[in-house]
Each structure stands twice: as structure tokens, then as C-alpha cells.
PDB file of N, CA and C in Angstrom:
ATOM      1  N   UNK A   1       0.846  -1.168   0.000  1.00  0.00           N
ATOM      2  CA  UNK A   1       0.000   0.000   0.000  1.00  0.00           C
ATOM      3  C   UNK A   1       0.894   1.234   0.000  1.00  0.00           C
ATOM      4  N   UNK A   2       0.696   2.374  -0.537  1.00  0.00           N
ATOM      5  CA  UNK A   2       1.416   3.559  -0.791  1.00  0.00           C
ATOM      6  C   UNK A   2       0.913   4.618  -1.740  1.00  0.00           C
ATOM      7  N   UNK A   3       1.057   5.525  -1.911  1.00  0.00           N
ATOM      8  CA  UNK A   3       0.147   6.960  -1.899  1.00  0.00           C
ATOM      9  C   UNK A   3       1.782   8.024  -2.904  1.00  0.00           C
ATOM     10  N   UNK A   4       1.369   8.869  -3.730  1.00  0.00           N
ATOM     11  CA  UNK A   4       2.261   9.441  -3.848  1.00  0.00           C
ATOM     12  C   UNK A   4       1.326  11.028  -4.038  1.00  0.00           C
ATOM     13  N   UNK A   5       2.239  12.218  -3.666  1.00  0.00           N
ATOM     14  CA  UNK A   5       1.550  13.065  -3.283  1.00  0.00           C
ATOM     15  C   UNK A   5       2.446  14.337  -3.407  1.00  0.00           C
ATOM     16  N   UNK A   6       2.214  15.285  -3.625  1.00  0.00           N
ATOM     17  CA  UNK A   6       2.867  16.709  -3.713  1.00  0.00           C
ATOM     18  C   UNK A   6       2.361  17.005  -3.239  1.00  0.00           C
ATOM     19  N   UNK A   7       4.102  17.817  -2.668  1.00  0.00           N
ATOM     20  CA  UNK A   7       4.503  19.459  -2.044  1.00  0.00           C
ATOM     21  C   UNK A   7       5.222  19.996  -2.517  1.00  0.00           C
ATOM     22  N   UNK A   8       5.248  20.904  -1.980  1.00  0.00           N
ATOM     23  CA  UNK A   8       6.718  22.274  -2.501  1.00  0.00           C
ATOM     24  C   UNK A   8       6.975  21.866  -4.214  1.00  0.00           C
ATOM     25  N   UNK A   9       5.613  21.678  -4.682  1.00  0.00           N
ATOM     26  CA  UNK A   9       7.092  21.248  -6.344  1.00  0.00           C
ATOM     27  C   UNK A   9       7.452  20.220  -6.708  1.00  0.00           C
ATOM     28  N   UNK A  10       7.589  19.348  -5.653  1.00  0.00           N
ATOM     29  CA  UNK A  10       7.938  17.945  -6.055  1.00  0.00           C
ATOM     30  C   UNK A  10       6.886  16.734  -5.659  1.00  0.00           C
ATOM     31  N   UNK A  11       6.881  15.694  -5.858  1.00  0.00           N
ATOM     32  CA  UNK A  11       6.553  14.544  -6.151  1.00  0.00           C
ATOM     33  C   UNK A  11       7.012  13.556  -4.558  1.00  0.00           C
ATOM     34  N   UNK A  12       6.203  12.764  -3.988  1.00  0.00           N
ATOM     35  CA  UNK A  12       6.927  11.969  -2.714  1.00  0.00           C
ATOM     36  C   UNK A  12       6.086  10.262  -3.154  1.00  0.00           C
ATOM     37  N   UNK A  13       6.846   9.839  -2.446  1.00  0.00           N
ATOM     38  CA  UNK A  13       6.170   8.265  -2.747  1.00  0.00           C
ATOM     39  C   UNK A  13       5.826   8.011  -1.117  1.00  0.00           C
ATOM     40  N   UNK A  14       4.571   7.534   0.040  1.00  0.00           N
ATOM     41  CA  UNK A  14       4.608   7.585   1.102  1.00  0.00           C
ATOM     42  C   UNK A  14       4.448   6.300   1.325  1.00  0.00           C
ATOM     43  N   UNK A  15       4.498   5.666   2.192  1.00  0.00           N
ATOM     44  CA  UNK A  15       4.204   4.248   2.418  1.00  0.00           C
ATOM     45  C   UNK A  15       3.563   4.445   4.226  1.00  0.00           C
ATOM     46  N   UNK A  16       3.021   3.414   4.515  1.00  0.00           N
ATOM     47  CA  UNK A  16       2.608   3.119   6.143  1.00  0.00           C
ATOM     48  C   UNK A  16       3.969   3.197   6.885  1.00  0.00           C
ATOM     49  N   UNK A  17       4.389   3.939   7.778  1.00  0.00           N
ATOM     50  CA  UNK A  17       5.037   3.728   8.545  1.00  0.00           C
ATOM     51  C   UNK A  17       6.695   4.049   8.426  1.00  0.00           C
ATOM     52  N   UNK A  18       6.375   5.005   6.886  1.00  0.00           N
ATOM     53  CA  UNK A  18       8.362   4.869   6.532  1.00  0.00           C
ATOM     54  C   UNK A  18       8.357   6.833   6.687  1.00  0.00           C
ATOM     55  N   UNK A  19       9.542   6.790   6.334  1.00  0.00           N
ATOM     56  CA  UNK A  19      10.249   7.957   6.841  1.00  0.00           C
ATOM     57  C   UNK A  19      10.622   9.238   5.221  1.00  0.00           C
ATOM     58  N   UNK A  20      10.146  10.014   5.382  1.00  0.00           N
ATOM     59  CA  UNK A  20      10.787  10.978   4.102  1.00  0.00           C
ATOM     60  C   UNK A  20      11.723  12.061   4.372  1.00  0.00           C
ATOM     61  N   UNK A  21      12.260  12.798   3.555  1.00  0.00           N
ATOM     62  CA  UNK A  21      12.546  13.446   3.957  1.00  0.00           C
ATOM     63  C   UNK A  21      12.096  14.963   3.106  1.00  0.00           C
ATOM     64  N   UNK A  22      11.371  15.456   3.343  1.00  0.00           N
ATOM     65  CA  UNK A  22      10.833  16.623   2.845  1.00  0.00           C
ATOM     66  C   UNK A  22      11.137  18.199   3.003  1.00  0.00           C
ATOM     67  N   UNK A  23      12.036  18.861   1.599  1.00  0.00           N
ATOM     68  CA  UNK A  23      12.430  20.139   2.157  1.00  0.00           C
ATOM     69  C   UNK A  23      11.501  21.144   2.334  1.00  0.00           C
ATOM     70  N   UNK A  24      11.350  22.478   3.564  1.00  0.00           N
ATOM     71  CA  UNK A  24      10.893  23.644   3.968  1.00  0.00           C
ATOM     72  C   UNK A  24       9.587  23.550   4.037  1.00  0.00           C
ATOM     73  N   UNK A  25       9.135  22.841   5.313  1.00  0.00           N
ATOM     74  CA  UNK A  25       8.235  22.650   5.663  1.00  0.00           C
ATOM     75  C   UNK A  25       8.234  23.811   7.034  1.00  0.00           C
ATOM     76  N   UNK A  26       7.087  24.552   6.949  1.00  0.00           N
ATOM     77  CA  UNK A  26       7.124  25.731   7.647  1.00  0.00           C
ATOM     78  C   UNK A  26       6.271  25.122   9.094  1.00  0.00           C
ATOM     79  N   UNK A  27       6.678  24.034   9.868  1.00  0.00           N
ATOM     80  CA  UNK A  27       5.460  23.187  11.107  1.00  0.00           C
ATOM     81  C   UNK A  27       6.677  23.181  12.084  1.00  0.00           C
ATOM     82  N   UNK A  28       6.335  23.000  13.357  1.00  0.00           N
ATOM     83  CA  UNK A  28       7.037  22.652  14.289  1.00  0.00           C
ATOM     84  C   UNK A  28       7.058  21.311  14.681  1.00  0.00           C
ATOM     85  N   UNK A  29       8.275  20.712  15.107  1.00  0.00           N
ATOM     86  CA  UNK A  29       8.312  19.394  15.579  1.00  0.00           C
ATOM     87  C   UNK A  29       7.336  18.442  16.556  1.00  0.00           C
ATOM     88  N   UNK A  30       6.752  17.269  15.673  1.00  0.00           N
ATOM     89  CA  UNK A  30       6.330  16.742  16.611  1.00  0.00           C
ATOM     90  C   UNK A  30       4.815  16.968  16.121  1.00  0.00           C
ATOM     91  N   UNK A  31       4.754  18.006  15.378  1.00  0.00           N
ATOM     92  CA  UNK A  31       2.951  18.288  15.002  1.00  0.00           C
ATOM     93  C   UNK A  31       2.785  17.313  13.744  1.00  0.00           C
ATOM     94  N   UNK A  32       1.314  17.224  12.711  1.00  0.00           N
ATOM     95  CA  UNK A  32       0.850  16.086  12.489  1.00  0.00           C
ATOM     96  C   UNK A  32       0.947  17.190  11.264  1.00  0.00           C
ATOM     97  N   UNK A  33       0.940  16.992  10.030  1.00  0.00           N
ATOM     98  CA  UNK A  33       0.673  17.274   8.937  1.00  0.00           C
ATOM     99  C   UNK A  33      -0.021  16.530   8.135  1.00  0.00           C
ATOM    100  N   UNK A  34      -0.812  17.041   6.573  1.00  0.00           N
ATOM    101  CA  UNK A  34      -1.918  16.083   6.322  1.00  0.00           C
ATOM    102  C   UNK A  34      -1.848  16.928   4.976  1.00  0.00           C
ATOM    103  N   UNK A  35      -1.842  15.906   4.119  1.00  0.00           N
ATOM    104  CA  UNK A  35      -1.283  16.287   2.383  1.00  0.00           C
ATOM    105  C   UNK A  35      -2.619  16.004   2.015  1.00  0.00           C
ATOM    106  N   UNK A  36      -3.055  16.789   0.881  1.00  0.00           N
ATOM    107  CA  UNK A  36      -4.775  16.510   0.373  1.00  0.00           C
ATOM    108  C   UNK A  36      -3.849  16.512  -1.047  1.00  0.00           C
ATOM    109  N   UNK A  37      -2.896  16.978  -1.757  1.00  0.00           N
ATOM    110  CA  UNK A  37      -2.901  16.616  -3.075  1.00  0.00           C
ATOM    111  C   UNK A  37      -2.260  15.635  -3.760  1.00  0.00           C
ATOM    112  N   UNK A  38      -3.298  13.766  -3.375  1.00  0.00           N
ATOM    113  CA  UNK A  38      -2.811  13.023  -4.002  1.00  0.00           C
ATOM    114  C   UNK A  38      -2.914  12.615  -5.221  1.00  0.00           C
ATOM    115  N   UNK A  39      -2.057  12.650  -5.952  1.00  0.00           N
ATOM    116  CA  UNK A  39      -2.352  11.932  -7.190  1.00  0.00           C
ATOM    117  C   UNK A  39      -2.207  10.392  -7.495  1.00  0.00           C
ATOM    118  N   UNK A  40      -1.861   9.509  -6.481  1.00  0.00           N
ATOM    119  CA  UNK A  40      -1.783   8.249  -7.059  1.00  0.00           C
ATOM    120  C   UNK A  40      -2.033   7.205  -5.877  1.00  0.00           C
ATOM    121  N   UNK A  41      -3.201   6.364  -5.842  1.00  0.00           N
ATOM    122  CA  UNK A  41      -2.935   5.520  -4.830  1.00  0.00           C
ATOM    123  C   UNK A  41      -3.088   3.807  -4.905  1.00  0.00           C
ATOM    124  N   UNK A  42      -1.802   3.210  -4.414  1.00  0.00           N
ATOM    125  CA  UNK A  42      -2.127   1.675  -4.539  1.00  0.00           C
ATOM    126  C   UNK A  42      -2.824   0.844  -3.339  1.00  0.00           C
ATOM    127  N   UNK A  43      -3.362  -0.180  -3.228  1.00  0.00           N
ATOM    128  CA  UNK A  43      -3.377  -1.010  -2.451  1.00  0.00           C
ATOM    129  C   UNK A  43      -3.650  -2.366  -2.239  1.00  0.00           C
ATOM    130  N   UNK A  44      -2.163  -2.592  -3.009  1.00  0.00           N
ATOM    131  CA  UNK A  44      -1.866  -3.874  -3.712  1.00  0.00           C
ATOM    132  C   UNK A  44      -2.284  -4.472  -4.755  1.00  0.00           C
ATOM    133  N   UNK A  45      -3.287  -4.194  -5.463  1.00  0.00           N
ATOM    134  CA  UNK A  45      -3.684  -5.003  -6.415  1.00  0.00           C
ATOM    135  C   UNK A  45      -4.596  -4.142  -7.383  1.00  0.00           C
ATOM    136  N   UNK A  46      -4.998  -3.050  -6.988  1.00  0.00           N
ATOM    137  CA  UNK A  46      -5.437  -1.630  -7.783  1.00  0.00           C
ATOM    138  C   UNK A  46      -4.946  -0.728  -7.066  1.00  0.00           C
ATOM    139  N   UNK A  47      -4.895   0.012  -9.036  1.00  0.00           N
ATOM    140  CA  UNK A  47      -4.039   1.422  -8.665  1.00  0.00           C
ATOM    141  C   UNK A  47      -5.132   2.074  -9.048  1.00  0.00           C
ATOM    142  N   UNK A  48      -5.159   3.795  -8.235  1.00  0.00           N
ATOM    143  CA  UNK A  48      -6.056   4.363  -8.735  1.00  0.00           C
ATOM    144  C   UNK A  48      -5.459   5.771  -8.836  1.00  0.00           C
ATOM    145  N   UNK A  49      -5.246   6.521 -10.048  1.00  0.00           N
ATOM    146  CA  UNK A  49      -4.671   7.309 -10.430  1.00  0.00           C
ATOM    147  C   UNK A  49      -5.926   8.464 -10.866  1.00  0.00           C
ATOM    148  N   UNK A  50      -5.949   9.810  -9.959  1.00  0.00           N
ATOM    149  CA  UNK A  50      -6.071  10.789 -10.248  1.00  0.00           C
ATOM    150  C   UNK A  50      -6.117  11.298 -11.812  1.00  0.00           C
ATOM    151  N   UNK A  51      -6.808  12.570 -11.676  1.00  0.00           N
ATOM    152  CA  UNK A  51      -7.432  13.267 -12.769  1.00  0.00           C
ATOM    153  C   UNK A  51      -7.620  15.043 -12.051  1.00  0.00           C
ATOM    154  N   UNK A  52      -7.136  15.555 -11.918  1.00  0.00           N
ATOM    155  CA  UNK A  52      -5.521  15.136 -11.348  1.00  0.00           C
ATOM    156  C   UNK A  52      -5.076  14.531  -9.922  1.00  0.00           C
ATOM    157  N   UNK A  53      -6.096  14.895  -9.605  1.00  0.00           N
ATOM    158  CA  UNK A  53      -5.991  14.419  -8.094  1.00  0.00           C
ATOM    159  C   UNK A  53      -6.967  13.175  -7.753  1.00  0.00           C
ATOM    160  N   UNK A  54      -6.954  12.092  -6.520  1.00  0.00           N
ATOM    161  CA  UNK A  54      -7.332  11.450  -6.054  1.00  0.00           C
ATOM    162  C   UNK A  54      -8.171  11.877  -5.287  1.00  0.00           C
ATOM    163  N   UNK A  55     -10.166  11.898  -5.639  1.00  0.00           N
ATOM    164  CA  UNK A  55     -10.930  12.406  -4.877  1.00  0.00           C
ATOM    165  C   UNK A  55     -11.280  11.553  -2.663  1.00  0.00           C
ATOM    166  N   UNK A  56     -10.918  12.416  -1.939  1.00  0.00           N
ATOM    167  CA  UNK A  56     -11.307  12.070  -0.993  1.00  0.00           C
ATOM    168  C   UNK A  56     -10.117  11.630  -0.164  1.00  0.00           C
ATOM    169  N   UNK A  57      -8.858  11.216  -0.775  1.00  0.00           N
ATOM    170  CA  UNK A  57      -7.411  10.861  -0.359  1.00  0.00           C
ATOM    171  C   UNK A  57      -6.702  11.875  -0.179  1.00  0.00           C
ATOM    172  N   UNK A  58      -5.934  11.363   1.527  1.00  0.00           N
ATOM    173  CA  UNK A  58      -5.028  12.532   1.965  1.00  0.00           C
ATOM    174  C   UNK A  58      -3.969  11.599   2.198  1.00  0.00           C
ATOM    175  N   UNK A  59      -3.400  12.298   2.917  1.00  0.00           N
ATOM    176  CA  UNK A  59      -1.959  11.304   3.109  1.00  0.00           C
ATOM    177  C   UNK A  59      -1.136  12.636   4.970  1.00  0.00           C
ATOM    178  N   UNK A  60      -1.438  11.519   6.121  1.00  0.00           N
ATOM    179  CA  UNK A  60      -1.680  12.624   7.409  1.00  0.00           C
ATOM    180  C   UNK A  60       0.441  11.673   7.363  1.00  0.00           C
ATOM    181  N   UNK A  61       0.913  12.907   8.237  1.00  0.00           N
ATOM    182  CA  UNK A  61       2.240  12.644   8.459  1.00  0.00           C
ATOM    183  C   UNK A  61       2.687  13.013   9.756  1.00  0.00           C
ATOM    184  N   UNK A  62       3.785  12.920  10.696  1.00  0.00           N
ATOM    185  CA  UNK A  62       4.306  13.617  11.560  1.00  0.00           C
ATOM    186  C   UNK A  62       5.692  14.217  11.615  1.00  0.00           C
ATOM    187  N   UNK A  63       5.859  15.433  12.053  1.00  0.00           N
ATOM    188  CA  UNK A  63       7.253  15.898  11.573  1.00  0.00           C
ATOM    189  C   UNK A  63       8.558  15.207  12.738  1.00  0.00           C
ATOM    190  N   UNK A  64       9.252  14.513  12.664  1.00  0.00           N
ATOM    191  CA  UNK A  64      10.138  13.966  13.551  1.00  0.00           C
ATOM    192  C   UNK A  64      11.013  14.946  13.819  1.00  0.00           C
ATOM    193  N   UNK A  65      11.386  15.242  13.439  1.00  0.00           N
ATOM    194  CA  UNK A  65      13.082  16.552  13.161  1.00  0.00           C
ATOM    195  C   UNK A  65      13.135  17.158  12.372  1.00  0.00           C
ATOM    196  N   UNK A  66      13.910  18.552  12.029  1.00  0.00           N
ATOM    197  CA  UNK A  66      14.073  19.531  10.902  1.00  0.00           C
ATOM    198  C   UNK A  66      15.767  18.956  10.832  1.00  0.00           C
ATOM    199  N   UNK A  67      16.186  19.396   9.885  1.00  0.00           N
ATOM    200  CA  UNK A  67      17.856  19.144   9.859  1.00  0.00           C
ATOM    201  C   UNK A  67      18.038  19.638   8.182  1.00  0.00           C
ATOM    202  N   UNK A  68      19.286  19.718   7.955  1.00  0.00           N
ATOM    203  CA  UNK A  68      19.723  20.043   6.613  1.00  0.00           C
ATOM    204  C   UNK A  68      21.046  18.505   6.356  1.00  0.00           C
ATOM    205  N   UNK A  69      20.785  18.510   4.966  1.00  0.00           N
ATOM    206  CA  UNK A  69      21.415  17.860   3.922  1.00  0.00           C
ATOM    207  C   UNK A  69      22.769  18.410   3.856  1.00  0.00           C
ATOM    208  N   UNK A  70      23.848  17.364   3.099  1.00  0.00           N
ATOM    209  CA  UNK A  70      24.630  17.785   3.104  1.00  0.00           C
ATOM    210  C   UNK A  70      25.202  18.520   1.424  1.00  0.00           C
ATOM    211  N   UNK A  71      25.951  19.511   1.645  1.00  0.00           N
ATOM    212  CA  UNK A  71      25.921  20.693   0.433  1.00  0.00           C
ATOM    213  C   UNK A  71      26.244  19.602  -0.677  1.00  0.00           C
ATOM    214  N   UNK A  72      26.022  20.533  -1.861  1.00  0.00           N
ATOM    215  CA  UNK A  72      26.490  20.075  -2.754  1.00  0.00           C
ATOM    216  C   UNK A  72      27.363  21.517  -3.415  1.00  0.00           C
ATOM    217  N   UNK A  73      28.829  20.604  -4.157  1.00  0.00           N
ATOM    218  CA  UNK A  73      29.440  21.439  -4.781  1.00  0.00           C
ATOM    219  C   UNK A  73      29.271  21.202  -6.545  1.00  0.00           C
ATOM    220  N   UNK A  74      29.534  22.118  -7.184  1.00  0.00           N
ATOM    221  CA  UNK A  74      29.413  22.372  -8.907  1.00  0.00           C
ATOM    222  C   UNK A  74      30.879  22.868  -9.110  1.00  0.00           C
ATOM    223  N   UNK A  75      31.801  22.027  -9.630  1.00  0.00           N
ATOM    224  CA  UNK A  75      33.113  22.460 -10.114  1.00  0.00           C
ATOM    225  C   UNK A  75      33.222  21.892 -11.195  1.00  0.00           C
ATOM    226  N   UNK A  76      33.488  23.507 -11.964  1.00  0.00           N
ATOM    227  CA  UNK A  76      33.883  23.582 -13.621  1.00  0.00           C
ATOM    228  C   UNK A  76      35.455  23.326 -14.155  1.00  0.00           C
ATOM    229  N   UNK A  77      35.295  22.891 -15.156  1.00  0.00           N
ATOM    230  CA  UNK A  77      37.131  23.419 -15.554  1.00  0.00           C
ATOM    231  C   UNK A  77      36.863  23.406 -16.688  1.00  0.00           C
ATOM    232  N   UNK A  78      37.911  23.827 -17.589  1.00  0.00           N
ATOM    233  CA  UNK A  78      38.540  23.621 -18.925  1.00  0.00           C
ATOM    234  C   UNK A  78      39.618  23.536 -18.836  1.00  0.00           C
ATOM    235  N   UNK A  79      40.388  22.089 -19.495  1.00  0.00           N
ATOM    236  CA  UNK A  79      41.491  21.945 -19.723  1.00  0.00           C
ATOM    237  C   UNK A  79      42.168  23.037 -20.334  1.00  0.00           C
ATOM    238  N   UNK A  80      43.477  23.257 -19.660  1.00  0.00           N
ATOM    239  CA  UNK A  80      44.936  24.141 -20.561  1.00  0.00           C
ATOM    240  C   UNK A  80      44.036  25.532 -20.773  1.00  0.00           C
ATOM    241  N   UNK A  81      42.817  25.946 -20.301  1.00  0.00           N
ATOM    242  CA  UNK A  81      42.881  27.552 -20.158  1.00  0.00           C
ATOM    243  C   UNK A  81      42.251  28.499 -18.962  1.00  0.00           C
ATOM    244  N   UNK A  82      43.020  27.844 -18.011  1.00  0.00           N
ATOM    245  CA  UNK A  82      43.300  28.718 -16.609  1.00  0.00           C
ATOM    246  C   UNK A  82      41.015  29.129 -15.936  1.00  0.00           C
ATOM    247  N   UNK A  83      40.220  28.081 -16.542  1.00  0.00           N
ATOM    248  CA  UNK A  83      38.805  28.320 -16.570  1.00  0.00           C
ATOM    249  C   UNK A  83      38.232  27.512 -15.357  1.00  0.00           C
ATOM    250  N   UNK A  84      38.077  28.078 -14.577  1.00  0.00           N
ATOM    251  CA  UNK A  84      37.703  27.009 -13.300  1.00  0.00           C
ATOM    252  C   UNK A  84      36.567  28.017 -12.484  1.00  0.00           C
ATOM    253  N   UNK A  85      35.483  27.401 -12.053  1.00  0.00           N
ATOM    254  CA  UNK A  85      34.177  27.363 -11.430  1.00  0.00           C
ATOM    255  C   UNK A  85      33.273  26.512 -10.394  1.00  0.00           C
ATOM    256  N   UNK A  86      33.732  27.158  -9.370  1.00  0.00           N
ATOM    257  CA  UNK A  86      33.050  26.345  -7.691  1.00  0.00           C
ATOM    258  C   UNK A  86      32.122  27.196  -7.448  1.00  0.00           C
ATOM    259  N   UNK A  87      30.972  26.628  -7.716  1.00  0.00           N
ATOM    260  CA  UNK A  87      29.188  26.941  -6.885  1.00  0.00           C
ATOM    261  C   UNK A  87      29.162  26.245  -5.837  1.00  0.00           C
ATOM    262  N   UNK A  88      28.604  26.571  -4.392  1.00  0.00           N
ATOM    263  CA  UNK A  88      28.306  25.344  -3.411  1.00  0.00           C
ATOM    264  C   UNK A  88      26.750  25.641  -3.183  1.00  0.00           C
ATOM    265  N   UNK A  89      26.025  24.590  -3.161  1.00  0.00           N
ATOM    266  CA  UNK A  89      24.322  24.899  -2.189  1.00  0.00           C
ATOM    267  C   UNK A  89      24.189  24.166  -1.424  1.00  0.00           C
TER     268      UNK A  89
END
């Protein structure tokens, strides 16, 4: 059984009981959150896919912890002409 559902922009796959990790969620720890825009839901043996959304399906969550990821760097070069480029986010 599993549910997939947007926020922020992106796309999540949820299952009973597993863990995501979801960026800038504006809730405090420990409170219950509750997604209404699903678009896709299985349970095991039918799928039922939205138009666009899945009428009557939510998908309720709890926030465990806030924390950040670790950066990512973007380094450019070009060979033999002195061209080099470090972005970090």
C-alpha cells in the first residue's frame, strides 16, 4: 500500500510507517501534517490514479526533526585555459 503526493514542487512516494525526507516545511516538531494533493494511490492489487488528483485521499504525516542535507558542490574546468568554477548549495 502507498500513496504518492505533492509538495513544494515535487513529487513523494509515502508508504505506512516509513520515513521521508521533505524540504521547507514551515510546522514545528512533533505536530501532524496532512497532504490533500494526491495523485496516485495503490493497495496492492489496484491502482487508482487521479485526474488530477485522487478524490477524498489525503496522506496525514508527523514531523520527527528539521535538519539540513549535506551541500552540494558544482566544479567547472577547462582543460589548458586557466577556466575554473566552484558553486556550493
Amino acid at each position: 500500500m502507498y500513496a504518492v503526493f505533492r509538495t513544494g514542487g515535487k513529487q513523494f512516494r509515502a508508504e505506512p510507517g516509513g520515513r521521508l525526507r521533505i524540504p521547507s516545511l514551515d510546522a514545528e516538531e512533533g505536530s501532524a501534517l496532512t497532504f490533500d494533493e494526491v495523485l496516485l494511490t495503490s493497495d496492492g492489487e489496484d491502482v487508482t490514479i487521479g485526474d488530477p488528483l485522487v478524490k477524498g485521499a489525503k496522506v496525514e504525516a508527523e514531523i520527527l526533526r528539521h535538519g539540513k542535507t549535506k551541500k552540494i558542490i558544482v566544479f567547472k574546468r577547462k582543460r589548458r585555459k586557466n577556466y575554473r568554477r566552484k558553486q556550493g548549495h
